[in-house]
C-alpha atoms as a PDB file:
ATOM      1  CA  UNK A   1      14.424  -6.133   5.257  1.00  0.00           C
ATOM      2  CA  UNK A   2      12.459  -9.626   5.300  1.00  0.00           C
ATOM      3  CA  UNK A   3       8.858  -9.380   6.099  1.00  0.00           C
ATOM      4  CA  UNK A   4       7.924 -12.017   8.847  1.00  0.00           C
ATOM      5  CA  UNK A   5       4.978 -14.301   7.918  1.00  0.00           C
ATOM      6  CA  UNK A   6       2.862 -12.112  10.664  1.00  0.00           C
ATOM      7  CA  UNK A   7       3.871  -9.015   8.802  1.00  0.00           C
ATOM      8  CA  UNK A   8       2.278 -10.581   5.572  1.00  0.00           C
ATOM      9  CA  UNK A   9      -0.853 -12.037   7.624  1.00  0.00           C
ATOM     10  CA  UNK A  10      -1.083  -8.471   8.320  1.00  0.00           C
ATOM     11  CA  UNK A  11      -1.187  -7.074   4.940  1.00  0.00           C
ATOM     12  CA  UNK A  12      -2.965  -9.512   3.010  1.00  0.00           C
ATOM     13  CA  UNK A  13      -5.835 -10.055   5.322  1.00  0.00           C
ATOM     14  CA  UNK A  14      -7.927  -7.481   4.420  1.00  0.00           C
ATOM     15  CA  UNK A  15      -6.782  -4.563   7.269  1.00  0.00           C
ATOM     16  CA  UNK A  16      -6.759  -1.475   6.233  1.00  0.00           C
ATOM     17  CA  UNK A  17      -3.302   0.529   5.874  1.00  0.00           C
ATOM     18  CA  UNK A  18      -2.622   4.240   6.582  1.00  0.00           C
ATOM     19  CA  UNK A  19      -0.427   5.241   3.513  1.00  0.00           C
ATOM     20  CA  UNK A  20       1.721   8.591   4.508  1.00  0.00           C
ATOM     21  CA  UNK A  21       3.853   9.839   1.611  1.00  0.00           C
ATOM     22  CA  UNK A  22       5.578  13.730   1.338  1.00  0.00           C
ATOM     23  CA  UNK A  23       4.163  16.519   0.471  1.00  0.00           C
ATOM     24  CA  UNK A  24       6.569  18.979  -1.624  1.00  0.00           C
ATOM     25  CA  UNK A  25       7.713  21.062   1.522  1.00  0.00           C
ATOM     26  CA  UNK A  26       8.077  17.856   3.391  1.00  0.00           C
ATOM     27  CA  UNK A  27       4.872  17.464   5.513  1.00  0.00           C
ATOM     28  CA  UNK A  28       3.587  14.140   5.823  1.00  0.00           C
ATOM     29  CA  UNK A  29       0.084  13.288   3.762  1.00  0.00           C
ATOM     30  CA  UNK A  30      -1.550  10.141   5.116  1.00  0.00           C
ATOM     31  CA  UNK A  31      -4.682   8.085   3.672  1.00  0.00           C
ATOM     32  CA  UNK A  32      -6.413   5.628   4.544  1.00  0.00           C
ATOM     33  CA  UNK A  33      -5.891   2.102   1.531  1.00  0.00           C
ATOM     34  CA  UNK A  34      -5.842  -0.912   0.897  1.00  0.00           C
ATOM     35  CA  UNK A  35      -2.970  -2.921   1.305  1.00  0.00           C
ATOM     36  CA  UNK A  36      -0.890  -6.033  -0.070  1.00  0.00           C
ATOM     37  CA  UNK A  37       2.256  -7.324  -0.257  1.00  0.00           C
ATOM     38  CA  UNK A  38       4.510  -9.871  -2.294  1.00  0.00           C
ATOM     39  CA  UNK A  39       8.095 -11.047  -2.782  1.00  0.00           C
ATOM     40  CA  UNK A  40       8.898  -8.674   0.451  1.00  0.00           C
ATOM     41  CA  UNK A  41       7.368  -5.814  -1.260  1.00  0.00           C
ATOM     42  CA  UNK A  42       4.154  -3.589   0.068  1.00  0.00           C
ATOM     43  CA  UNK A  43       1.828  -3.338  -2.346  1.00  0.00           C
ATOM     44  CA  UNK A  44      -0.308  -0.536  -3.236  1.00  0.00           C
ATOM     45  CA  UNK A  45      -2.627   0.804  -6.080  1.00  0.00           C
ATOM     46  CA  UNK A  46      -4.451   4.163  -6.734  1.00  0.00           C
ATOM     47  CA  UNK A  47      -5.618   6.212  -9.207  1.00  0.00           C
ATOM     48  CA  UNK A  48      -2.973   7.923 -11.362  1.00  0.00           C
ATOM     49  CA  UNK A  49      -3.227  11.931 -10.951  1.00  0.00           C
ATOM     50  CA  UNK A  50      -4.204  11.550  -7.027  1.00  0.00           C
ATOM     51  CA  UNK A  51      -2.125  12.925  -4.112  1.00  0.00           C
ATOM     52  CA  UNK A  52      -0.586  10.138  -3.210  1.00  0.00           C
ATOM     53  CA  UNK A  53       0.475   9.236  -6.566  1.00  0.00           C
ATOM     54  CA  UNK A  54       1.944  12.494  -7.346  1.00  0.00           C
ATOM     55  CA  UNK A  55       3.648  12.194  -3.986  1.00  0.00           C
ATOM     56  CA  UNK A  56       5.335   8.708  -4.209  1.00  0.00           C
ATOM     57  CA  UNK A  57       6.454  10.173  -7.848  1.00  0.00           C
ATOM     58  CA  UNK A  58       8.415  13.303  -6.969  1.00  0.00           C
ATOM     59  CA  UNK A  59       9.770  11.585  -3.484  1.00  0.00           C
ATOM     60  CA  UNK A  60       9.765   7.326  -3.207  1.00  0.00           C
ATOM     61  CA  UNK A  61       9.921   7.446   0.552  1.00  0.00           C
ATOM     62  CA  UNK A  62       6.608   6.284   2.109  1.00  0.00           C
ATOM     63  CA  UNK A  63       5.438   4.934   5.271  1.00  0.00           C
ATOM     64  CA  UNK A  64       2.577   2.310   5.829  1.00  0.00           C
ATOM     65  CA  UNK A  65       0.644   0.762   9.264  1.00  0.00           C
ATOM     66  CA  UNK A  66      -1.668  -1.970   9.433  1.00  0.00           C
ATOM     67  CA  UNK A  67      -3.625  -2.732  12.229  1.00  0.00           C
ATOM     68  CA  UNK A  68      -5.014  -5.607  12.663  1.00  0.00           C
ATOM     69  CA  UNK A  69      -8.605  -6.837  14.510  1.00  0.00           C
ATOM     70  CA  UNK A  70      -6.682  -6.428  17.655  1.00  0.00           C
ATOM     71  CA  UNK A  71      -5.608  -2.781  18.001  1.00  0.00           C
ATOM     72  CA  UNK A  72      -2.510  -4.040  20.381  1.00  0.00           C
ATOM     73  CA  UNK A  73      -1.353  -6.001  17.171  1.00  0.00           C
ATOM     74  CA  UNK A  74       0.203  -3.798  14.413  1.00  0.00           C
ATOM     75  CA  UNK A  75       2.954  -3.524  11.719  1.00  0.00           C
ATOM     76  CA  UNK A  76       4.706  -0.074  10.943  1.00  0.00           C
ATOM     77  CA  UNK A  77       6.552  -0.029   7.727  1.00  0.00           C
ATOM     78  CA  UNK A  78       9.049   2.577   6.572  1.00  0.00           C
ATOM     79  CA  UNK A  79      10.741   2.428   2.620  1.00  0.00           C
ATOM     80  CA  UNK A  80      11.225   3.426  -0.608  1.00  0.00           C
ATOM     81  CA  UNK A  81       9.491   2.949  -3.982  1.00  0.00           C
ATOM     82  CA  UNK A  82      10.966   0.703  -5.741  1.00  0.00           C
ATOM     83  CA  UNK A  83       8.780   0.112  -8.605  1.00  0.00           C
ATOM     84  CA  UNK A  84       5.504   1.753 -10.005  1.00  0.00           C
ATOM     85  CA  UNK A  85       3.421  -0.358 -12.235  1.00  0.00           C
ATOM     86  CA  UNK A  86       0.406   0.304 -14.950  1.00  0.00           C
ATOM     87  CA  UNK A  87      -1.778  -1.434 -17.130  1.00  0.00           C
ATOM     88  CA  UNK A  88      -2.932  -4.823 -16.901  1.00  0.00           C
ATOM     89  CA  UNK A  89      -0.890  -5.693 -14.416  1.00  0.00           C
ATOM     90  CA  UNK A  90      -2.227  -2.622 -11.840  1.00  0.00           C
ATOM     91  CA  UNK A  91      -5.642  -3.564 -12.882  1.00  0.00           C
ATOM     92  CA  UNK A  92      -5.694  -7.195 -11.664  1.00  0.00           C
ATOM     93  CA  UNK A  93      -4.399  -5.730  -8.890  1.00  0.00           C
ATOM     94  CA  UNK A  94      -6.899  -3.955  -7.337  1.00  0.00           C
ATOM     95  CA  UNK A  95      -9.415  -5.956  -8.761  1.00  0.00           C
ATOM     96  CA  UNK A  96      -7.562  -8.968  -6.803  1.00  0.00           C
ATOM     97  CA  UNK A  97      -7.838  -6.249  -3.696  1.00  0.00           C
ATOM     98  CA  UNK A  98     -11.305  -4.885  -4.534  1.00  0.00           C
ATOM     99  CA  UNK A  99     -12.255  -8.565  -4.237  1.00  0.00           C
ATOM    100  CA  UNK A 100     -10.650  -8.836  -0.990  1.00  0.00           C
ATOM    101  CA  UNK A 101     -12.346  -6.059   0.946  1.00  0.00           C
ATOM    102  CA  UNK A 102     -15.032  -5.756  -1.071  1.00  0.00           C
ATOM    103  CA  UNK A 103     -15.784  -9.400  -1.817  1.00  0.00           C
ATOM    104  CA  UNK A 104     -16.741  -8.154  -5.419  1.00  0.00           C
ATOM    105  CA  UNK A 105     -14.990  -7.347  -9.203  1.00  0.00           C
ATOM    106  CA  UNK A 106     -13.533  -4.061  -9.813  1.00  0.00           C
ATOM    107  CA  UNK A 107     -15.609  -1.815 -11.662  1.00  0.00           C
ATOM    108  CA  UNK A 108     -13.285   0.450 -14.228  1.00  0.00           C
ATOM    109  CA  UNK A 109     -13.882   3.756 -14.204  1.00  0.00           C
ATOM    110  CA  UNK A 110     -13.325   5.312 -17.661  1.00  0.00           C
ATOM    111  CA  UNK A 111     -10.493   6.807 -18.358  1.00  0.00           C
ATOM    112  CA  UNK A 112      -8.667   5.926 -14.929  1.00  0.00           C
ATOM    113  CA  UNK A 113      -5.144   5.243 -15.095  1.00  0.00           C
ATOM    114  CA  UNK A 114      -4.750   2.201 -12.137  1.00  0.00           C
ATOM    115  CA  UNK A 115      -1.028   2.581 -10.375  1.00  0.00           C
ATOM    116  CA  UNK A 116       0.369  -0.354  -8.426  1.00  0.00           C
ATOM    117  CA  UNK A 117       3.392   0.595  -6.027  1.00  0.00           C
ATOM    118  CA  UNK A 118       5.836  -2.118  -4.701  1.00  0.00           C
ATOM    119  CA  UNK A 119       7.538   0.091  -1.754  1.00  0.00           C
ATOM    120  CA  UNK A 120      10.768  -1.813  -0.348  1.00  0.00           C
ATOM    121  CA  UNK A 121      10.663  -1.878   3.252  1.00  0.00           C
ATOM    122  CA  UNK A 122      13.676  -0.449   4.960  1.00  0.00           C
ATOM    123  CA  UNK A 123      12.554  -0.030   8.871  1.00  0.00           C
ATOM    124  CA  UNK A 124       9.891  -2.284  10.310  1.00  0.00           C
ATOM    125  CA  UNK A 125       8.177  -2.059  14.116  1.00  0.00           C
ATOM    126  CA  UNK A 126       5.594  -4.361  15.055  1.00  0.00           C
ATOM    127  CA  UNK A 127       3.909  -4.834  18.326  1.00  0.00           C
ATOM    128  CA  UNK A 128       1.686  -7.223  19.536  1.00  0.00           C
ATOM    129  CA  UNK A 129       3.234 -10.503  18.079  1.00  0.00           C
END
């Protein structure tokens, strides 16, 4: 599926996502992230080790929301994991998004693995266009 140039207003502005992946028995795990996108891709980083990496590892299907200023304006994304990136690559990442939200550099922690997902979108709802 094609992301619309809304959808991508959406996700590179700076709105926070809700990230739900799968738990092993099949319960849904959401978090709150940050949230990108590129070449019809959602974009996401984390920590390696974390929940949500672990999750998106053992089961690719994912779900992601943005909301935007407006509450009546929103973009539900459904897919798969279609790639899972480390190195320098997930680190300009989500120093590229750290900059974004936080309107500073990403600080390394030591020792932190960074993970960058690309999750292929397969259903997408919006409202409020």
């Amino acid at each position: 599926m094609t992301l619309t140039d809304a959808d991508l207003k959406l996700l590179t502005a700076g709105n926070y996502a809700v990230l739900v992946t799968l738990y092993e028995d099949g319960a849904p795990h959401s978090t709150v992230t940050w949230v990108d996108a590129a070449d019809d891709h959602v974009l996401v980083n984390t920590a390696e080790g974390r929940k949500k990496d672990r999750n998106l590892r053992r089961d690719p299907r994912a779900g992601v929301t943005v909301i935007g200023e407006d509450f009546y304006r929103w973009v539900s994304i459904q897919g798969n994991v279609v790639d899972r990136v480390t190195g320098p690559q997930a680190d300009a990442h989500i120093d590229a998004l750290s900059r974004r939200y936080d309107g500073e550099a990403w600080t390394p922690v030591p020792g932190q693995v960074r993970v960058m997902y690309r999750i292929e979108p397969h259903r997408i709802i919006r409202y409020g266009r």
